[in-house]
PDB file of N, CA and C in Angstrom:
ATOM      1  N   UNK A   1      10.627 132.015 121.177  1.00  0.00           N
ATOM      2  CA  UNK A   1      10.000 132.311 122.440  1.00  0.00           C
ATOM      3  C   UNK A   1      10.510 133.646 122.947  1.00  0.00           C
ATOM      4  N   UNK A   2       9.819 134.569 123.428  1.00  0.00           N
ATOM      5  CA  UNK A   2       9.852 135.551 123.950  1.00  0.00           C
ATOM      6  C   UNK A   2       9.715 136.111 125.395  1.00  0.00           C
ATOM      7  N   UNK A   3      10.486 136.744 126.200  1.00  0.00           N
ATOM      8  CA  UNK A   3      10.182 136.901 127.328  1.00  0.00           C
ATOM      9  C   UNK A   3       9.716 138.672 127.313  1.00  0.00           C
ATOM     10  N   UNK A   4       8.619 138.477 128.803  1.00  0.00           N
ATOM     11  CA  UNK A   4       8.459 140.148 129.158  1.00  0.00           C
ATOM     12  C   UNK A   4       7.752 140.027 130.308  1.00  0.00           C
ATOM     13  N   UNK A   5       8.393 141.427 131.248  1.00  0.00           N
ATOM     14  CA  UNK A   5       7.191 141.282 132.324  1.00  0.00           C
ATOM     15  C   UNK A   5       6.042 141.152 132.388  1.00  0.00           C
ATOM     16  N   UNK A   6       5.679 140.198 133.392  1.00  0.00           N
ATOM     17  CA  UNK A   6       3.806 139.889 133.079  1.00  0.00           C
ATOM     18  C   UNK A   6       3.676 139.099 131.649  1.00  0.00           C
ATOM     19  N   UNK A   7       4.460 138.271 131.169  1.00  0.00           N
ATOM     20  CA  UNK A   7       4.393 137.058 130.408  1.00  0.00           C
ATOM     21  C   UNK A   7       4.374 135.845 130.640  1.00  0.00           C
ATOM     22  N   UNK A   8       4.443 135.801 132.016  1.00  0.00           N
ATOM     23  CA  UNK A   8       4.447 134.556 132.399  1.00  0.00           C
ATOM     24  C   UNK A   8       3.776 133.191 132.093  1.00  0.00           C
ATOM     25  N   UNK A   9       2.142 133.405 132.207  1.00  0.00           N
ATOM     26  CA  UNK A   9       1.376 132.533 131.443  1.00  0.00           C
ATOM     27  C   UNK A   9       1.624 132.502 130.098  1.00  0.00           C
ATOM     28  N   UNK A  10       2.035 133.479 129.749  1.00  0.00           N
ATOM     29  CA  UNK A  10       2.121 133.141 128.083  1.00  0.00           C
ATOM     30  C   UNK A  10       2.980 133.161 127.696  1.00  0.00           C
ATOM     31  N   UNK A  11       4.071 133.119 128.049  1.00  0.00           N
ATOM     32  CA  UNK A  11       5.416 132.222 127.563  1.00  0.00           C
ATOM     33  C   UNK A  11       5.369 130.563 128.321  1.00  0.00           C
ATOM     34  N   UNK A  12       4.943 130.685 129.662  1.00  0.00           N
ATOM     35  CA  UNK A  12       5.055 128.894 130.143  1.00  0.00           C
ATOM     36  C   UNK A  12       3.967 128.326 129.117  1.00  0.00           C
ATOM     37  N   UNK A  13       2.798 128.890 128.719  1.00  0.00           N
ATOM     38  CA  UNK A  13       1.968 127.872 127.746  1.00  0.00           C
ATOM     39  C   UNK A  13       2.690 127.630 126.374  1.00  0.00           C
ATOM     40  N   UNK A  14       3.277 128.760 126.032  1.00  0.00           N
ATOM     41  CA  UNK A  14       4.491 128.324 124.763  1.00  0.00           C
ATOM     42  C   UNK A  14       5.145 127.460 124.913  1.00  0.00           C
ATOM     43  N   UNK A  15       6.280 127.349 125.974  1.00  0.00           N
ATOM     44  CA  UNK A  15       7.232 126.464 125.769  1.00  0.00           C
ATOM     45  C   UNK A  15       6.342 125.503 126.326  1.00  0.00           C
ATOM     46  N   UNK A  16       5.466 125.060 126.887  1.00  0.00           N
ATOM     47  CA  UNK A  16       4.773 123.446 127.223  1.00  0.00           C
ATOM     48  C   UNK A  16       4.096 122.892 125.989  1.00  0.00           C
ATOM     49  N   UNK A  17       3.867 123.705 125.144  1.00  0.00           N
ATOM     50  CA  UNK A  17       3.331 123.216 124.133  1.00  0.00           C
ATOM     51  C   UNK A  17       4.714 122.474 123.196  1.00  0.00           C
ATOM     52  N   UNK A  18       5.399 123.249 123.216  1.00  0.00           N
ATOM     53  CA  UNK A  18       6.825 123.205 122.506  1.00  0.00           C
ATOM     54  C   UNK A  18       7.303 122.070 123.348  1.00  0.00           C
ATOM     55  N   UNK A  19       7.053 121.905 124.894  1.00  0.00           N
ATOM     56  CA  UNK A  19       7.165 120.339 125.191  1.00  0.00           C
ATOM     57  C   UNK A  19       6.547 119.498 124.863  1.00  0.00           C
ATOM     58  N   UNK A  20       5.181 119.739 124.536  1.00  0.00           N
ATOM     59  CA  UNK A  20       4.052 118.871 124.316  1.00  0.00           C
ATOM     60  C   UNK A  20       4.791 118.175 122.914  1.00  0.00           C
ATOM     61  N   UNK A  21       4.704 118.796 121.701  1.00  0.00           N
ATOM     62  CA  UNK A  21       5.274 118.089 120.700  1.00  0.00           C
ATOM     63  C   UNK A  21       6.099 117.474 121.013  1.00  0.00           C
ATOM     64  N   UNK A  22       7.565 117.397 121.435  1.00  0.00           N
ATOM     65  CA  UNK A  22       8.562 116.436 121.190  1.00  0.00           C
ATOM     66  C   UNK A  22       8.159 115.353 122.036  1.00  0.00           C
ATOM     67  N   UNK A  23       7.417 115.838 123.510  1.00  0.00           N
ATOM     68  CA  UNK A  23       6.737 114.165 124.255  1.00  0.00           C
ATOM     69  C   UNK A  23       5.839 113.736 123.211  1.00  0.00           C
ATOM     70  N   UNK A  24       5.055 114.240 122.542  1.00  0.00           N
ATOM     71  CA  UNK A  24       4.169 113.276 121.942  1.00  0.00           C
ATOM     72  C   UNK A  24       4.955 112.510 121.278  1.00  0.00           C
ATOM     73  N   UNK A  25       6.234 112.971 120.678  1.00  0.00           N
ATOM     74  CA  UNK A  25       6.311 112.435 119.107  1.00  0.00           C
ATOM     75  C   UNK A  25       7.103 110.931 119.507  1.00  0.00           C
ATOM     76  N   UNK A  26       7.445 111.245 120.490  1.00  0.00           N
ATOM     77  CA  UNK A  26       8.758 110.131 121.386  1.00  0.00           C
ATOM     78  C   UNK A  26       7.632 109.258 121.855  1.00  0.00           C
ATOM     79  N   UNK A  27       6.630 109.457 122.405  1.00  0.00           N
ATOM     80  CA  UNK A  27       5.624 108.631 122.589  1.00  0.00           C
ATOM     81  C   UNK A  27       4.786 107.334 121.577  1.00  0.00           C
ATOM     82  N   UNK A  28       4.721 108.337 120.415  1.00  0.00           N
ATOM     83  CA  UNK A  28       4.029 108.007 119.491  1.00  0.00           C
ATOM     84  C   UNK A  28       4.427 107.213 118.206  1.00  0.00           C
ATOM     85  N   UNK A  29       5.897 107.955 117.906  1.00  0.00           N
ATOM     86  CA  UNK A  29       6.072 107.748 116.268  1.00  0.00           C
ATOM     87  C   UNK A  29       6.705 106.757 116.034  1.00  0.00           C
ATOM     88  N   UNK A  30       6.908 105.621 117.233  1.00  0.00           N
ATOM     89  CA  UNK A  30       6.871 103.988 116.552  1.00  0.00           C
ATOM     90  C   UNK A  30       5.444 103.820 115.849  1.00  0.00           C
ATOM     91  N   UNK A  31       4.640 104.485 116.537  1.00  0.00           N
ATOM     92  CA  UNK A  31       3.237 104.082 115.660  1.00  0.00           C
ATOM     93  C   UNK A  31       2.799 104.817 114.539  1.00  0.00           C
ATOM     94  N   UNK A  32       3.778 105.615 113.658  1.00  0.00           N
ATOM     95  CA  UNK A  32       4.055 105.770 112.717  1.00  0.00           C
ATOM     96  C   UNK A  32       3.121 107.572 112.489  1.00  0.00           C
ATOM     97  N   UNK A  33       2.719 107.850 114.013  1.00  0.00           N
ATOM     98  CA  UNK A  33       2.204 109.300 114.538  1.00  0.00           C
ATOM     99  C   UNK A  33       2.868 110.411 114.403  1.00  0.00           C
ATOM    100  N   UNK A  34       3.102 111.150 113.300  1.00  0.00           N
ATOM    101  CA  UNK A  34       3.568 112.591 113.520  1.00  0.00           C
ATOM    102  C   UNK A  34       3.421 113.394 114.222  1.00  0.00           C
ATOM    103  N   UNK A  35       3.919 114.675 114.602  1.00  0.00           N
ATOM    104  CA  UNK A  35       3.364 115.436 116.091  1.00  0.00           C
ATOM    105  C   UNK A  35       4.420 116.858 115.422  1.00  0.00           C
ATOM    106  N   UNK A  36       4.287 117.906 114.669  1.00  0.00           N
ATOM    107  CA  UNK A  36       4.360 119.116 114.725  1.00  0.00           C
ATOM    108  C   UNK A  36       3.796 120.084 114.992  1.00  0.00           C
ATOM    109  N   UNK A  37       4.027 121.220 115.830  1.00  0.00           N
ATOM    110  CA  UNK A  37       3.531 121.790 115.976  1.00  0.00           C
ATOM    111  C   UNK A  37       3.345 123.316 115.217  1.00  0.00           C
ATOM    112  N   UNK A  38       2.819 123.806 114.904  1.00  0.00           N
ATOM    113  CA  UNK A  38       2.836 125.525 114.210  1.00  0.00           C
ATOM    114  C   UNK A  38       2.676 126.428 114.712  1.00  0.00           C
ATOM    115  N   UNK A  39       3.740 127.413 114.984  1.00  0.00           N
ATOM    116  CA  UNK A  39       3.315 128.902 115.863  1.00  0.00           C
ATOM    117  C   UNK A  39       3.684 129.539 114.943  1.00  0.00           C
ATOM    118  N   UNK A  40       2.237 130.534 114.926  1.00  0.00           N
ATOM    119  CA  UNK A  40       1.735 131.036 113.320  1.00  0.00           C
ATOM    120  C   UNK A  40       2.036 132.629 113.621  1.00  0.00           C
ATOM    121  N   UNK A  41       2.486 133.059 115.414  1.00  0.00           N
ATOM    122  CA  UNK A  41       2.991 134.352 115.124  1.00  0.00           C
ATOM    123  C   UNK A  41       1.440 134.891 115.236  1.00  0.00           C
ATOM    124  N   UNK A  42       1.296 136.500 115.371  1.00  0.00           N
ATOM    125  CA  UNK A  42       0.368 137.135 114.907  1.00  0.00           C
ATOM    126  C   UNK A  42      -0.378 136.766 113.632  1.00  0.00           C
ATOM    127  N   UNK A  43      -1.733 136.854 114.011  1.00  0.00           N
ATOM    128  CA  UNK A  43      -2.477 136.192 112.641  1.00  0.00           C
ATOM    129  C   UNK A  43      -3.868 136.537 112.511  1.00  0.00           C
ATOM    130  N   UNK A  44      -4.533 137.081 112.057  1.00  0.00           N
ATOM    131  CA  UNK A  44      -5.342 138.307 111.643  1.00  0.00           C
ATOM    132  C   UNK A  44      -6.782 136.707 111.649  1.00  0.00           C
ATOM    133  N   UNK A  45      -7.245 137.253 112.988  1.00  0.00           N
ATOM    134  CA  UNK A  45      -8.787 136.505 112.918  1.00  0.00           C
ATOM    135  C   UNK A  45      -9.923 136.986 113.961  1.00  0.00           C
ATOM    136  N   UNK A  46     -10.965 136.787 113.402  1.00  0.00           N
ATOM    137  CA  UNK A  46     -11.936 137.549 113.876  1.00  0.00           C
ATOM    138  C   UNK A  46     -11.819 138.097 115.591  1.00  0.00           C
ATOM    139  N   UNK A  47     -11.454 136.949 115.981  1.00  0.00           N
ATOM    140  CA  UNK A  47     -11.479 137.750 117.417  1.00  0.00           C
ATOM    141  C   UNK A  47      -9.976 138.818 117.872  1.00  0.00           C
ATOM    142  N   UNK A  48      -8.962 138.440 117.177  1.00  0.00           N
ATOM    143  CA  UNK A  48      -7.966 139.013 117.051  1.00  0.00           C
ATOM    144  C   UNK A  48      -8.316 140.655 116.949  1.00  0.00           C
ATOM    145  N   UNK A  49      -8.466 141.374 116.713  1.00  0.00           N
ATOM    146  CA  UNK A  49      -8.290 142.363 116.549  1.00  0.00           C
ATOM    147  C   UNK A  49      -9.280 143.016 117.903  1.00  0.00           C
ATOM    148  N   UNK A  50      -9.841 142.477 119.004  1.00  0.00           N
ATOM    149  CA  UNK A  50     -10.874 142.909 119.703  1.00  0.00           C
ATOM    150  C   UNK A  50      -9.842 142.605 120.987  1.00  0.00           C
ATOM    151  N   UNK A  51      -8.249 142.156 121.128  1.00  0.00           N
ATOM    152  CA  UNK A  51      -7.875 142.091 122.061  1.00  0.00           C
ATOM    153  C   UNK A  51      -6.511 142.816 121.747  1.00  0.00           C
ATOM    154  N   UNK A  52      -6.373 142.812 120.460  1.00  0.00           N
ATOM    155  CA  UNK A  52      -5.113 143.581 120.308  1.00  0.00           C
ATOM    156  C   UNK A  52      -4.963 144.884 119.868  1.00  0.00           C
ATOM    157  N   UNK A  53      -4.178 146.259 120.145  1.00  0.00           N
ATOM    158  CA  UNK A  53      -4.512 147.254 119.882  1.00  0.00           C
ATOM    159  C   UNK A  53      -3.809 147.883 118.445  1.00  0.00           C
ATOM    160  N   UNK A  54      -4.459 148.829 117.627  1.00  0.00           N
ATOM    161  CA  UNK A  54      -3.490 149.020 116.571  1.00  0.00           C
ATOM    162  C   UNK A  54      -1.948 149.477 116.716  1.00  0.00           C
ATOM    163  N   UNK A  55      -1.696 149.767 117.326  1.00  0.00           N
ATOM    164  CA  UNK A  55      -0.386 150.391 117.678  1.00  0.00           C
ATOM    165  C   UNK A  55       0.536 149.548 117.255  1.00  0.00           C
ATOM    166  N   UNK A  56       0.059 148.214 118.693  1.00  0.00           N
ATOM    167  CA  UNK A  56       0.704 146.575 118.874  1.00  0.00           C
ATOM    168  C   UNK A  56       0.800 146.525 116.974  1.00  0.00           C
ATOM    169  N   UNK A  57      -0.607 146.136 116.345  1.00  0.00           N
ATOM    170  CA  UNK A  57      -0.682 145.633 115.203  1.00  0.00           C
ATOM    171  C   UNK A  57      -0.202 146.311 114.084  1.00  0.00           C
ATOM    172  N   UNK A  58       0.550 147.267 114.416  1.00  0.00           N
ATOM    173  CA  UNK A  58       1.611 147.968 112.896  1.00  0.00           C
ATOM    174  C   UNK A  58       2.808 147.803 113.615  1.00  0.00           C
ATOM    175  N   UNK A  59       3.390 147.690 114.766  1.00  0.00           N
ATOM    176  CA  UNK A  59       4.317 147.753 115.458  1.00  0.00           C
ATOM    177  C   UNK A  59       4.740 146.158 114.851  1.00  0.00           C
ATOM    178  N   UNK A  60       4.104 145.005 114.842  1.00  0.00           N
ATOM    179  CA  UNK A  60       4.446 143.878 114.789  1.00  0.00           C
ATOM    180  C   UNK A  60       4.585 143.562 113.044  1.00  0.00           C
ATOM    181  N   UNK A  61       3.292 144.319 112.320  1.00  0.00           N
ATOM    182  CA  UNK A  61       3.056 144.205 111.200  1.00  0.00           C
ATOM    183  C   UNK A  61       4.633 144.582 110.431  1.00  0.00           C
ATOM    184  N   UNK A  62       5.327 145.994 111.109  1.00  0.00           N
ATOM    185  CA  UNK A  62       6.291 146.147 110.413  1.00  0.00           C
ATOM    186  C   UNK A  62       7.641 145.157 110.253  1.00  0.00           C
ATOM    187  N   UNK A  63       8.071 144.070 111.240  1.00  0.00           N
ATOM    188  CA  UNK A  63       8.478 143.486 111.301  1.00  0.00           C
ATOM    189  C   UNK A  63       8.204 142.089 110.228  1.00  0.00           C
ATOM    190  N   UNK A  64       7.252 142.043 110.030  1.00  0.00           N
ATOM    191  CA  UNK A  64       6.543 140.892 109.188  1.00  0.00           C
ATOM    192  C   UNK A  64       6.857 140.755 107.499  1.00  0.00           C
ATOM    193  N   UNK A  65       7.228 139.645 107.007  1.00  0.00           N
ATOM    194  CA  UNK A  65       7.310 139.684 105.585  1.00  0.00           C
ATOM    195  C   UNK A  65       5.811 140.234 105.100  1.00  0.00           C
ATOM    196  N   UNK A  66       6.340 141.346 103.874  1.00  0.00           N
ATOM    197  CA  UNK A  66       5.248 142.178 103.339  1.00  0.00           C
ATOM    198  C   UNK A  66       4.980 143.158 103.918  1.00  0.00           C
ATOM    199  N   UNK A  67       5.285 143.547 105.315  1.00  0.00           N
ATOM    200  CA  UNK A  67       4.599 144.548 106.309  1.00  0.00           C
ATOM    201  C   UNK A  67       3.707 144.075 106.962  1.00  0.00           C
ATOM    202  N   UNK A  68       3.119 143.123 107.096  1.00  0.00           N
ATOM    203  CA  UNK A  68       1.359 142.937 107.533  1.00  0.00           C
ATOM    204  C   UNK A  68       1.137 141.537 107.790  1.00  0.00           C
ATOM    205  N   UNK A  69       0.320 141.673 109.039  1.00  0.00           N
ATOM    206  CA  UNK A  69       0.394 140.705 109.686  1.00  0.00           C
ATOM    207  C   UNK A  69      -0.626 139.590 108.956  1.00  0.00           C
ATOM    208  N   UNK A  70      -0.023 138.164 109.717  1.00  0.00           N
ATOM    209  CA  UNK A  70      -0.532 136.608 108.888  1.00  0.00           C
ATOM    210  C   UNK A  70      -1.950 136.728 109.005  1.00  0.00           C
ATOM    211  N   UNK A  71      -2.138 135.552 107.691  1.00  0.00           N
ATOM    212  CA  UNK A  71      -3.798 135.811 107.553  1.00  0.00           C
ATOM    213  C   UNK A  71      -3.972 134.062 107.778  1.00  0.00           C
ATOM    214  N   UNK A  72      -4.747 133.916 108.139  1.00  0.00           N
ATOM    215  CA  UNK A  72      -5.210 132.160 107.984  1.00  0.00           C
ATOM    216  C   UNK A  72      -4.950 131.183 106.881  1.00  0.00           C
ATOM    217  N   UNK A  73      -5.159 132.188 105.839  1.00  0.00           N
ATOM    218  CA  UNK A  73      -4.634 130.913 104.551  1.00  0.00           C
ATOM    219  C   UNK A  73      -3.045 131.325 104.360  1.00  0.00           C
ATOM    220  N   UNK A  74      -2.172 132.273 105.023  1.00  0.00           N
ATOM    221  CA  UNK A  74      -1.010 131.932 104.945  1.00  0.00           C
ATOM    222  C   UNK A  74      -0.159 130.699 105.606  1.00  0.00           C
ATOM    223  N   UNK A  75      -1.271 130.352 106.434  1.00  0.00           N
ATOM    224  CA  UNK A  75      -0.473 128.581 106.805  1.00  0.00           C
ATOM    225  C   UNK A  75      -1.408 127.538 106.455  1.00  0.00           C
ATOM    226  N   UNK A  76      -1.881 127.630 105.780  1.00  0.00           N
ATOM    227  CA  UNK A  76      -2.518 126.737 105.027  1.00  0.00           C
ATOM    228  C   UNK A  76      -1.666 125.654 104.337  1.00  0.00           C
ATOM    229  N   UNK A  77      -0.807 126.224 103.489  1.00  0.00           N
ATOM    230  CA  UNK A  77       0.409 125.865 102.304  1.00  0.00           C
ATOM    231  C   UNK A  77       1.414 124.533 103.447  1.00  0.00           C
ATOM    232  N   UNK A  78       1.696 125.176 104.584  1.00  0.00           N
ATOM    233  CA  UNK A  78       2.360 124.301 105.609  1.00  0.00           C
ATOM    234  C   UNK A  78       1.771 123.782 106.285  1.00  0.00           C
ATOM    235  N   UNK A  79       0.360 124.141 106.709  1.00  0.00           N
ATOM    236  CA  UNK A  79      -0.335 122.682 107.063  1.00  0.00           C
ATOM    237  C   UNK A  79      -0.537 121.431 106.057  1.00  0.00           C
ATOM    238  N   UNK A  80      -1.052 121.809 104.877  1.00  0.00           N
ATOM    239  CA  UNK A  80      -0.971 120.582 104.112  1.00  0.00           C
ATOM    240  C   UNK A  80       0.186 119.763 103.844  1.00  0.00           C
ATOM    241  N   UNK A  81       1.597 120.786 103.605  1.00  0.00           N
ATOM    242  CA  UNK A  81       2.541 120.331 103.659  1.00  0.00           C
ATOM    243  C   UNK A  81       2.949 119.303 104.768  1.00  0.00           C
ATOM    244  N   UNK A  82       2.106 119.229 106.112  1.00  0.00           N
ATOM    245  CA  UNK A  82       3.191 118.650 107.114  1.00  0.00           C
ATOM    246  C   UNK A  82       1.902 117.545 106.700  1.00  0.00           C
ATOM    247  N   UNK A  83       0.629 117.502 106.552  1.00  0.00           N
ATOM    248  CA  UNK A  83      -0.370 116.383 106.283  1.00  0.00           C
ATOM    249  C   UNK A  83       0.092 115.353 105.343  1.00  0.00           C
ATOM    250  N   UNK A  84       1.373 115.824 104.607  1.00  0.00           N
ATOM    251  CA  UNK A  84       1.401 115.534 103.335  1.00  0.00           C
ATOM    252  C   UNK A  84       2.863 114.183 103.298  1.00  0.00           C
ATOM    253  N   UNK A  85       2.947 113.416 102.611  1.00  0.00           N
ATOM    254  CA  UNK A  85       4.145 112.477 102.484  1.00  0.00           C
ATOM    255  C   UNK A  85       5.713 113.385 102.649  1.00  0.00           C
ATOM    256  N   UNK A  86       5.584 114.379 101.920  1.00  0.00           N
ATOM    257  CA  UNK A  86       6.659 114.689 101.333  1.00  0.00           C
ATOM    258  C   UNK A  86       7.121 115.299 103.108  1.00  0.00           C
ATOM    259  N   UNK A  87       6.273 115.551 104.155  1.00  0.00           N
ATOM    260  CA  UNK A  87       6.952 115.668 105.632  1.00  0.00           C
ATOM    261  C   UNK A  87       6.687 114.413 106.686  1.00  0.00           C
ATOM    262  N   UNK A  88       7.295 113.372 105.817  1.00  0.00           N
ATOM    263  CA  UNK A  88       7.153 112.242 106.847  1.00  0.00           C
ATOM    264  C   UNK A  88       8.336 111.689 107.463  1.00  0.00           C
ATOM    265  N   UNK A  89       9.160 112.773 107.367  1.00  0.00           N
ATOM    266  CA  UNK A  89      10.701 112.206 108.369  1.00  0.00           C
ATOM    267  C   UNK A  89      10.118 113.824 109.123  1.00  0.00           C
ATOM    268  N   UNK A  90       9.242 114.262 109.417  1.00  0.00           N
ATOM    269  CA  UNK A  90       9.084 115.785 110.047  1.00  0.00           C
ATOM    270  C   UNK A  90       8.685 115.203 111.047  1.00  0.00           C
ATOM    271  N   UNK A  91       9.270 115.330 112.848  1.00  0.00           N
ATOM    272  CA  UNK A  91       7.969 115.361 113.949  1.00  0.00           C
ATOM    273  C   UNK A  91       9.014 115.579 115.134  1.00  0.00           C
ATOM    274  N   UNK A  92       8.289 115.946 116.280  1.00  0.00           N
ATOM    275  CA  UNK A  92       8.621 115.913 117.554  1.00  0.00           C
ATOM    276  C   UNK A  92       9.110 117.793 117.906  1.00  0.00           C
ATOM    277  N   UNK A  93       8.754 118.477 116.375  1.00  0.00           N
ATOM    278  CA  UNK A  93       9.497 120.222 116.552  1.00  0.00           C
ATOM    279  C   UNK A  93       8.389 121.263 116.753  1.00  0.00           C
ATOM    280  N   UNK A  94       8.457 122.409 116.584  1.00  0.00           N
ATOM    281  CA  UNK A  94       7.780 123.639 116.414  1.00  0.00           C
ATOM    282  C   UNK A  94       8.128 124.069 115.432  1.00  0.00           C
ATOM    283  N   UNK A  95       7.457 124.505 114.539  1.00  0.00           N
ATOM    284  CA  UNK A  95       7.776 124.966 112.830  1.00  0.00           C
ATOM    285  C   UNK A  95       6.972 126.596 113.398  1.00  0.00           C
ATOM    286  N   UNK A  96       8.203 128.197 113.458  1.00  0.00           N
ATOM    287  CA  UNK A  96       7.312 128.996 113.703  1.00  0.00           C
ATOM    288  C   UNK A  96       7.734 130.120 112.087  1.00  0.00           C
ATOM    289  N   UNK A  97       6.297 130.445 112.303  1.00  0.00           N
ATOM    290  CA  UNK A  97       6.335 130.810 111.056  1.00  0.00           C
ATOM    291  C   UNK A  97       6.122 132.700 111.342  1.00  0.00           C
ATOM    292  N   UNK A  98       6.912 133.128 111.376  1.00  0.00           N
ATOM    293  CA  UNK A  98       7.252 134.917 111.650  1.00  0.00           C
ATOM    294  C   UNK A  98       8.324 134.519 112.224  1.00  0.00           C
ATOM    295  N   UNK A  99       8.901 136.136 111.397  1.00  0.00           N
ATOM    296  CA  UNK A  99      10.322 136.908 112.379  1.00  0.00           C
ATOM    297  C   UNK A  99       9.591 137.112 113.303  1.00  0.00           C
ATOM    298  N   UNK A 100      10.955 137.125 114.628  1.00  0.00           N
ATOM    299  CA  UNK A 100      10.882 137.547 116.552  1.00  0.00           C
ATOM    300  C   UNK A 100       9.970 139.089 116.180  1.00  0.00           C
ATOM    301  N   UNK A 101       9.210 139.161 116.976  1.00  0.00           N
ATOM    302  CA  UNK A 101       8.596 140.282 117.441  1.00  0.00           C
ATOM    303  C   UNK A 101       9.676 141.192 117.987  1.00  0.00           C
ATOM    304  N   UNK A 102       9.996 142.138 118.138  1.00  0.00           N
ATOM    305  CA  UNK A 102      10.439 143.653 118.622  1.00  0.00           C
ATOM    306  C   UNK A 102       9.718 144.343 119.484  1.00  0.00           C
ATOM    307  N   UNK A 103      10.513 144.696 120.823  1.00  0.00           N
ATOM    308  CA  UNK A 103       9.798 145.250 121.616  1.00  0.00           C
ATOM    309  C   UNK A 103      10.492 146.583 121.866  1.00  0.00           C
TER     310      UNK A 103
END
């Protein structure tokens, strides 16, 4: 999680979400309900690039394994993974997938 002036909405919707998982999972996972969540970081999709500017998007890109920012089927591999048996002691966290941004 990241702070900055004028982040307000968008760091409190982060960490509520990041609450949201562990209430669900405490809620739920007697009933055998998983609840992870994925923050996928910058991630290259159609509307993405119509709100963010290039500057932002090499500035962040350089930070990123490879240089360059996430594409949709790079969490693919960990969504199935958490769908999958082999993450069934997994729930109630945030799994984020990028290094901290640099400001």
């Amino acid at each position: 999680m990241q702070a900055w002036p004028g982040g307000a909405a968008y760091g409190g919707a982060k960490a509520a979400i990041n609450a949201l998982a562990n209430v669900v999972h405490l809620e739920l996972a007697d009933q055998g309900i998983r609840t992870v969540a994925i923050a996928p970081g910058l991630t290259y999709s159609p509307g993405m690039r119509a709100i963010v500017g290039q500057e932002h998007l090499d500035r962040v890109a350089a930070n990123y394994p490879g240089g360059r920012i996430g594409e949709p089927d790079d969490i693919v591999a960990l969504a199935s993974f958490l769908c999958s048996d082999a993450a069934s002691h997994l729930s109630g966290t945030v799994i984020t997938v990028r290094p901290p941004v640099t400001r």
